[in-house]
N, C-alpha and C. Protein backbone atom coordinates (compact mmCIF):
# COMPACT_ATOMS: atom_id res chain seq x y z
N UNK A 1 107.43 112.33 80.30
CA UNK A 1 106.91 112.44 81.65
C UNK A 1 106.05 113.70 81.72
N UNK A 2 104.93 113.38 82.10
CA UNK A 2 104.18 114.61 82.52
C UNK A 2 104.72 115.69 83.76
N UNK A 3 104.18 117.29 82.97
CA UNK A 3 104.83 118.06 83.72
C UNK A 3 104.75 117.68 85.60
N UNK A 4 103.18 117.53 85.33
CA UNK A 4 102.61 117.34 86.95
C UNK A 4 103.63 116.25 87.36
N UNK A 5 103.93 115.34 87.05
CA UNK A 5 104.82 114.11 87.48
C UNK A 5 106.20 114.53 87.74
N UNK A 6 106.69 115.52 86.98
CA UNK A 6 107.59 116.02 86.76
C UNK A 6 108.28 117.04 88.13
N UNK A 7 107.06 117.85 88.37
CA UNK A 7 107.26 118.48 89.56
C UNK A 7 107.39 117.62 90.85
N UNK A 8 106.81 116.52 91.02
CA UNK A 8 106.58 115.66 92.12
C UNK A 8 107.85 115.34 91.93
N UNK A 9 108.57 114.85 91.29
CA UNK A 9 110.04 114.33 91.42
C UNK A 9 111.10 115.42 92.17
N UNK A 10 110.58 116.25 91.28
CA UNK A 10 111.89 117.27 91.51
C UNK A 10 111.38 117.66 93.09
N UNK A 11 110.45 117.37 93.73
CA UNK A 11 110.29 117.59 95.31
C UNK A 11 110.66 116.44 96.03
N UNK A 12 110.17 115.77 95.20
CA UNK A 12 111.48 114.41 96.23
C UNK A 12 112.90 114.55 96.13
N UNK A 13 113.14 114.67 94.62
CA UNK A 13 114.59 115.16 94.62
C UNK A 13 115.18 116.34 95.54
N UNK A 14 114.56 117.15 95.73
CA UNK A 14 114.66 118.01 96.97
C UNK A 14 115.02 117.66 98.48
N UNK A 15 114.24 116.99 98.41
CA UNK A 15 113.69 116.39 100.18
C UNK A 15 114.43 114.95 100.57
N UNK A 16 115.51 114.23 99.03
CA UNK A 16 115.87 113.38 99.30
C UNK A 16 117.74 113.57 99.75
N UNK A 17 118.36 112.67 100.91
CA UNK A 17 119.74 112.79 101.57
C UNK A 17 120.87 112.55 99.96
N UNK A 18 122.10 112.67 100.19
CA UNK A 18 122.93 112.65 99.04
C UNK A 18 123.49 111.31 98.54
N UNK A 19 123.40 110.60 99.76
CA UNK A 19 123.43 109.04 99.56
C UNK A 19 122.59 108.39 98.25
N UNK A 20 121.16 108.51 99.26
CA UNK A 20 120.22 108.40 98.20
C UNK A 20 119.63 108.88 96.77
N UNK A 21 120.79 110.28 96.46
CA UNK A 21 120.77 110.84 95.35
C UNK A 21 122.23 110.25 94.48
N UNK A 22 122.74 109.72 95.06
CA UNK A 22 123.98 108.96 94.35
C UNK A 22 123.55 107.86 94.13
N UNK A 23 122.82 107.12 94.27
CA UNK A 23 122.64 105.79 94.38
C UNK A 23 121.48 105.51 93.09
N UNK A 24 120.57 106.82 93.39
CA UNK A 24 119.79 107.00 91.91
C UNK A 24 120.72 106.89 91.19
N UNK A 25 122.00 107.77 90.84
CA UNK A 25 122.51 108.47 89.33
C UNK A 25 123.43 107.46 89.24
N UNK A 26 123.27 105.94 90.23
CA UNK A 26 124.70 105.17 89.62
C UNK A 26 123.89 104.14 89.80
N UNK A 27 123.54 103.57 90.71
CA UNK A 27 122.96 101.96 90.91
C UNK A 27 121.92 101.47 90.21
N UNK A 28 120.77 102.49 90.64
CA UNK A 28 119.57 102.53 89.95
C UNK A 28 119.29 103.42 88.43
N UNK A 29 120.42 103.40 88.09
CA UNK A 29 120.02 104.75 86.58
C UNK A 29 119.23 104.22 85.89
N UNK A 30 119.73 102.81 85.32
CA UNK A 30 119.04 102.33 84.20
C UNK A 30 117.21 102.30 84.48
N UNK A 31 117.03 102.11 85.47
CA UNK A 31 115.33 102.31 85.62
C UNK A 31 114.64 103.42 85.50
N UNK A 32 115.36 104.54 85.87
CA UNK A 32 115.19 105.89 85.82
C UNK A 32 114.59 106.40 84.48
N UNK A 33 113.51 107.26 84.21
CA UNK A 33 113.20 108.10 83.45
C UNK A 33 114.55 109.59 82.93
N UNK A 34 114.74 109.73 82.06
CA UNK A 34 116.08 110.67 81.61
C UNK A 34 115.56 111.91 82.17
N UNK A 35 114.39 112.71 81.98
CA UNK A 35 114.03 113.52 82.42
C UNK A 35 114.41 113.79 84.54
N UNK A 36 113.79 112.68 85.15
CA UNK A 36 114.17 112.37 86.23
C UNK A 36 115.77 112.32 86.63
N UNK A 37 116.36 111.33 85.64
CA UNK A 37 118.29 111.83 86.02
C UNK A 37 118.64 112.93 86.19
N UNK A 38 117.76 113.79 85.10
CA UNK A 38 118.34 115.24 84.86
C UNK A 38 117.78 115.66 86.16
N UNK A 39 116.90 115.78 86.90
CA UNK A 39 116.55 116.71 88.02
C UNK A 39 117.64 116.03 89.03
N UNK A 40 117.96 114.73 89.39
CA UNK A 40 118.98 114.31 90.41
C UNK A 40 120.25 114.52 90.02
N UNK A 41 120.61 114.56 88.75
CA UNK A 41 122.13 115.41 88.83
C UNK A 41 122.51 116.88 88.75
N UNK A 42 121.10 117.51 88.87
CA UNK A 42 121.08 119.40 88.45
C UNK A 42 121.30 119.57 90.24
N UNK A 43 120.68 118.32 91.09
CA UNK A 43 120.33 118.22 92.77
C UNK A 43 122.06 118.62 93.10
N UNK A 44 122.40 117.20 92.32
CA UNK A 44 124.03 116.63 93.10
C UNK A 44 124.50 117.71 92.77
N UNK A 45 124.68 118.61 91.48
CA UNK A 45 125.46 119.58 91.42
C UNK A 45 125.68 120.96 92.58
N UNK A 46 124.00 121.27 92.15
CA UNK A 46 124.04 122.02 93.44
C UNK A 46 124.01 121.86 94.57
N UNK A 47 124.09 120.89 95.34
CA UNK A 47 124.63 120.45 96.53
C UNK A 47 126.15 120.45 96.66
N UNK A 48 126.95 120.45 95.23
CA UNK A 48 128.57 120.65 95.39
C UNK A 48 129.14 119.17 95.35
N UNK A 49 128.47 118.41 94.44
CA UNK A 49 128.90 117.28 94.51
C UNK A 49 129.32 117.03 93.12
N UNK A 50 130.46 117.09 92.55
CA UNK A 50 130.95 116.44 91.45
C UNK A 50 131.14 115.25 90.91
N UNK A 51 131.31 115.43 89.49
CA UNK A 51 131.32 114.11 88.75
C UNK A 51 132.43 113.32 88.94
N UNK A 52 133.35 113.54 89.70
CA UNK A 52 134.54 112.51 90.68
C UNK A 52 133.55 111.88 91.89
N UNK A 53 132.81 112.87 92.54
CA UNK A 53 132.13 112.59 93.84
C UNK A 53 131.21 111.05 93.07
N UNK A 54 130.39 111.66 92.22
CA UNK A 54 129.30 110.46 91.81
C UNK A 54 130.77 109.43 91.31
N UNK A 55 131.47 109.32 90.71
CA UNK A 55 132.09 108.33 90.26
C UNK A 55 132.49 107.57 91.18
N UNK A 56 132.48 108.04 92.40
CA UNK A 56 133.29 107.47 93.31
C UNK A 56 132.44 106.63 94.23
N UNK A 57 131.40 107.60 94.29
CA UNK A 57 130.29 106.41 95.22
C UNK A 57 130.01 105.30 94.05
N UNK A 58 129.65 104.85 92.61
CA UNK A 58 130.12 104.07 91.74
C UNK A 58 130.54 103.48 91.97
N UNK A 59 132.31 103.40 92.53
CA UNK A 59 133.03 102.64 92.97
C UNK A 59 132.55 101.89 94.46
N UNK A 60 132.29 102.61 94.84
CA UNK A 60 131.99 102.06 96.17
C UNK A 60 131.02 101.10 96.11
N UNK A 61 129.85 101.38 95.01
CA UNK A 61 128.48 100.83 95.47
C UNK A 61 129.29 99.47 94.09
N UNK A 62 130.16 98.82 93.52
CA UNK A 62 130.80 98.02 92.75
C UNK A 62 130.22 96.78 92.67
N UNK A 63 130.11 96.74 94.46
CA UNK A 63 129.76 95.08 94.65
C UNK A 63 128.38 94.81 95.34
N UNK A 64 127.78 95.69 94.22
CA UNK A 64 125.76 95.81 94.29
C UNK A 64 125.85 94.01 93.73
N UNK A 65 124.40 93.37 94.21
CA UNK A 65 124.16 92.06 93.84
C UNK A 65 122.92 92.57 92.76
N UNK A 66 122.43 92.14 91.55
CA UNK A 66 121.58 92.02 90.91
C UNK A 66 120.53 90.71 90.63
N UNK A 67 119.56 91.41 90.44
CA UNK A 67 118.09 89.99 90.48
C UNK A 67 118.22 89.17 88.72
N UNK A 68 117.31 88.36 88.44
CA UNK A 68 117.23 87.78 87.51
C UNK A 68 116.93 88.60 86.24
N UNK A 69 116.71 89.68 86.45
CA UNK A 69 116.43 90.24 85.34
C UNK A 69 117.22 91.71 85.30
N UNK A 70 118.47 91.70 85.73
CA UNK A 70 119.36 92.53 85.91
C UNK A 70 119.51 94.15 86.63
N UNK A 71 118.11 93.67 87.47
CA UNK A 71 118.29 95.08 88.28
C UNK A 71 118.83 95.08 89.63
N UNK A 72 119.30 96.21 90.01
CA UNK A 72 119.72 95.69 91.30
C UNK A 72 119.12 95.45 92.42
N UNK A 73 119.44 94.47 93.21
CA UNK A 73 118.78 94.00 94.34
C UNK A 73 118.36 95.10 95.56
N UNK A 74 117.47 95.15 96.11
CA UNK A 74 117.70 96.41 97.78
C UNK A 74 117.22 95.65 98.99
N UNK A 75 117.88 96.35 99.97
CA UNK A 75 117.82 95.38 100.42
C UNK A 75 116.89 95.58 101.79
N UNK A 76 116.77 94.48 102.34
CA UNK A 76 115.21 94.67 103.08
C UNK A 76 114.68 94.95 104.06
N UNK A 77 116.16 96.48 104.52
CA UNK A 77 115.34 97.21 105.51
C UNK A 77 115.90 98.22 105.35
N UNK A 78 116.65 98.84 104.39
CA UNK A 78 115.86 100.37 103.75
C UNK A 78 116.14 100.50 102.13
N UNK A 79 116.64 101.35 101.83
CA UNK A 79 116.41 101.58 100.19
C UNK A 79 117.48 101.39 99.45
N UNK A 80 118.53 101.35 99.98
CA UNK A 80 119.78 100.99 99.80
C UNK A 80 120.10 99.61 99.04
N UNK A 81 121.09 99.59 98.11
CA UNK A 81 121.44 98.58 97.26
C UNK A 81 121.70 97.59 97.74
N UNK A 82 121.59 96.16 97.95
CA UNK A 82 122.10 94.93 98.36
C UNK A 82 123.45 94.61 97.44
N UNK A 83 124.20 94.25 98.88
CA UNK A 83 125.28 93.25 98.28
C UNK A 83 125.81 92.44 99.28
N UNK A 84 124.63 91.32 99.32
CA UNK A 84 124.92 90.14 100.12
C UNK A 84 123.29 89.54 100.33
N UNK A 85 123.10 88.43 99.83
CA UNK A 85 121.92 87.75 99.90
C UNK A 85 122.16 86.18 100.18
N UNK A 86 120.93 85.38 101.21
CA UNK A 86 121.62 84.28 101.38
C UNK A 86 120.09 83.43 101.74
N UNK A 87 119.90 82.57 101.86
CA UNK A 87 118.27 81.66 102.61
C UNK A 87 118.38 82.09 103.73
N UNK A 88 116.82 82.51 103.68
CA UNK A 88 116.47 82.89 105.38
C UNK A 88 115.47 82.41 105.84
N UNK A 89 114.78 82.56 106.88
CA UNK A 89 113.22 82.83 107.02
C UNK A 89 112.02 83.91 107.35
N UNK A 90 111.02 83.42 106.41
CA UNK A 90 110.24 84.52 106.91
C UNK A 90 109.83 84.42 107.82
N UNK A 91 109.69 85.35 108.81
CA UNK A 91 109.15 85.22 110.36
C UNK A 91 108.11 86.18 110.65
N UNK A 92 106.82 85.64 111.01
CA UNK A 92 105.71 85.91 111.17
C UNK A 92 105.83 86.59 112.99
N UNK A 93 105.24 87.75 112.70
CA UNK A 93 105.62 88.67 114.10
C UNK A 93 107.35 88.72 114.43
N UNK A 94 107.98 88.68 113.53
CA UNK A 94 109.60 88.50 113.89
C UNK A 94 109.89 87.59 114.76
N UNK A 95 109.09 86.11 114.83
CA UNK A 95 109.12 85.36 115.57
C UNK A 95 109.49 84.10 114.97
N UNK A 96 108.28 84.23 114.45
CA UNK A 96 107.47 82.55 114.03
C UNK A 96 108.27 82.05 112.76
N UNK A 97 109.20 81.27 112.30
CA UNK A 97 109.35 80.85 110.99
C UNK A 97 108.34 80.06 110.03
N UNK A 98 108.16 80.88 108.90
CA UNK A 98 106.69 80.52 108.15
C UNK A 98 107.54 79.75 107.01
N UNK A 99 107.87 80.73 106.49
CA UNK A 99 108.98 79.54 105.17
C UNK A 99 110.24 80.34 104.64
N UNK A 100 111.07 79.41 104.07
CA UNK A 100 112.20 80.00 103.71
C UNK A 100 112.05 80.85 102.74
N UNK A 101 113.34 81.83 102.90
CA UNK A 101 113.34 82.66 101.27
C UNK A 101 114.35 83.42 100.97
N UNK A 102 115.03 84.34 99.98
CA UNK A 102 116.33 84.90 99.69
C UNK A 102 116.10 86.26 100.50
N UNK A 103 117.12 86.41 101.37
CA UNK A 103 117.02 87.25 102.10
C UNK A 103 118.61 88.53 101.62
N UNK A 104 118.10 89.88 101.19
CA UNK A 104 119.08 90.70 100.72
C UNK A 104 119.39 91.79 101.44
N UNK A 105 121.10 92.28 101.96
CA UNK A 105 120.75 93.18 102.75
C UNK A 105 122.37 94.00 102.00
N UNK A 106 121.62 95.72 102.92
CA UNK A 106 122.92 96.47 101.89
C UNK A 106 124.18 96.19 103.55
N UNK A 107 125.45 96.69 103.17
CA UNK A 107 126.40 97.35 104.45
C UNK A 107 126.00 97.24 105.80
N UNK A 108 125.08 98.01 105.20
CA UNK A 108 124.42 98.54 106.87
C UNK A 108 123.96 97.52 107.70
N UNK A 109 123.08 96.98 106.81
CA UNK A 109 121.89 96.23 107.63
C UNK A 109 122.13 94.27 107.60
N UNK A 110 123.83 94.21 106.92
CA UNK A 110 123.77 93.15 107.01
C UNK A 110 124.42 92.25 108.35
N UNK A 111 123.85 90.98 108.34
CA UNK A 111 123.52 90.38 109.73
C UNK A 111 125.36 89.98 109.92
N UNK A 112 125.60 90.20 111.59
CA UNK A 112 126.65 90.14 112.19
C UNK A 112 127.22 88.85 111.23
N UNK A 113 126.44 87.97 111.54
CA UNK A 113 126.76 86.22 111.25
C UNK A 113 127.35 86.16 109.94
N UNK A 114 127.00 86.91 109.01
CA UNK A 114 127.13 87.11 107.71
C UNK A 114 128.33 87.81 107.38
N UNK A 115 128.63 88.72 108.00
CA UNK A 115 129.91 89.45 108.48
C UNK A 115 131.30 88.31 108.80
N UNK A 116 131.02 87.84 109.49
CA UNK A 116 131.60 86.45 110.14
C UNK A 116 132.10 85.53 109.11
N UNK A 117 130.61 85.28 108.46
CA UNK A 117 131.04 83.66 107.42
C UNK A 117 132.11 84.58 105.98
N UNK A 118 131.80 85.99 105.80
CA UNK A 118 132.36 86.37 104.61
C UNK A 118 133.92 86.69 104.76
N UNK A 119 134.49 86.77 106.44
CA UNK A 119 135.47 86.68 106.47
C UNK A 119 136.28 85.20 106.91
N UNK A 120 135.79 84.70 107.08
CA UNK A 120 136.21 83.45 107.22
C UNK A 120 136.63 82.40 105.37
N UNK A 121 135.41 82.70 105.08
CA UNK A 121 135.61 82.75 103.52
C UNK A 121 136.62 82.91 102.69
N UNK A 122 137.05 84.67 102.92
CA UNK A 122 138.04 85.03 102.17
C UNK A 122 139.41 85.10 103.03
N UNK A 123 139.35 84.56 103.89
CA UNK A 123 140.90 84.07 104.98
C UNK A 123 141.69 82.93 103.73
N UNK A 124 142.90 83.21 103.54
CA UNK A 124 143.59 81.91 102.92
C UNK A 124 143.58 80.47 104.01
């Protein structure tokens, strides 16, 4: 990695929340440049976040969904890992249904309804 490239990271790595710096060093590693890991775990450290801390969001982030070619999915309204994807539609002005398609969302952002069918699901 070029130095110049190099510095640009380490200012995002700066400017980026701890969520999103865990989620680099566990979900997303394998895409990552090594040089780049190293600036987001020199981050986590000095922020006071240990290698229990990262292991643990690990655990948490467990039941990430992955695409066809084994990376992980994010989901599609912020940067965050998907784990839960299902047919949707695309909707033109958040209105109009144009055509179907796989729709992925993380925790946060996934739809009430979806919430609903996954417990109904796993009810005996």
């Amino acid at each position: 990695m070029l130095d110049v490239n190099l510095q640009r990271v380490k200012a995002n790595v700066q400017k980026a929340d701890a969520e999103d710096l865990l989620d680099r060093a566990t979900v997303y590693r394998e895409g990552m440049e090594p040089d780049a890991l190293d600036l987001i775990e020199a981050e986590l450290r000095a922020r006071g976040l240990s290698a229990a801390d990262i292991a643990a969001h690990r655990e948490r982030r467990a039941h990430v969904i992955y695409d066809a070619n084994g990376l992980p999915m994010r989901c599609r309204r912020c940067r965050r890992p998907a784990v839960a994807q299902r047919w949707g539609w695309h909707l033109l002005w958040g209105k109009l249904p144009l055509f179907p398609r796989q729709l992925a969302y993380c925790d946060e952002h996934m739809p009430a309804a979806w919430r609903a069918d996954a417990r109904v699901k796993s009810s005996p």
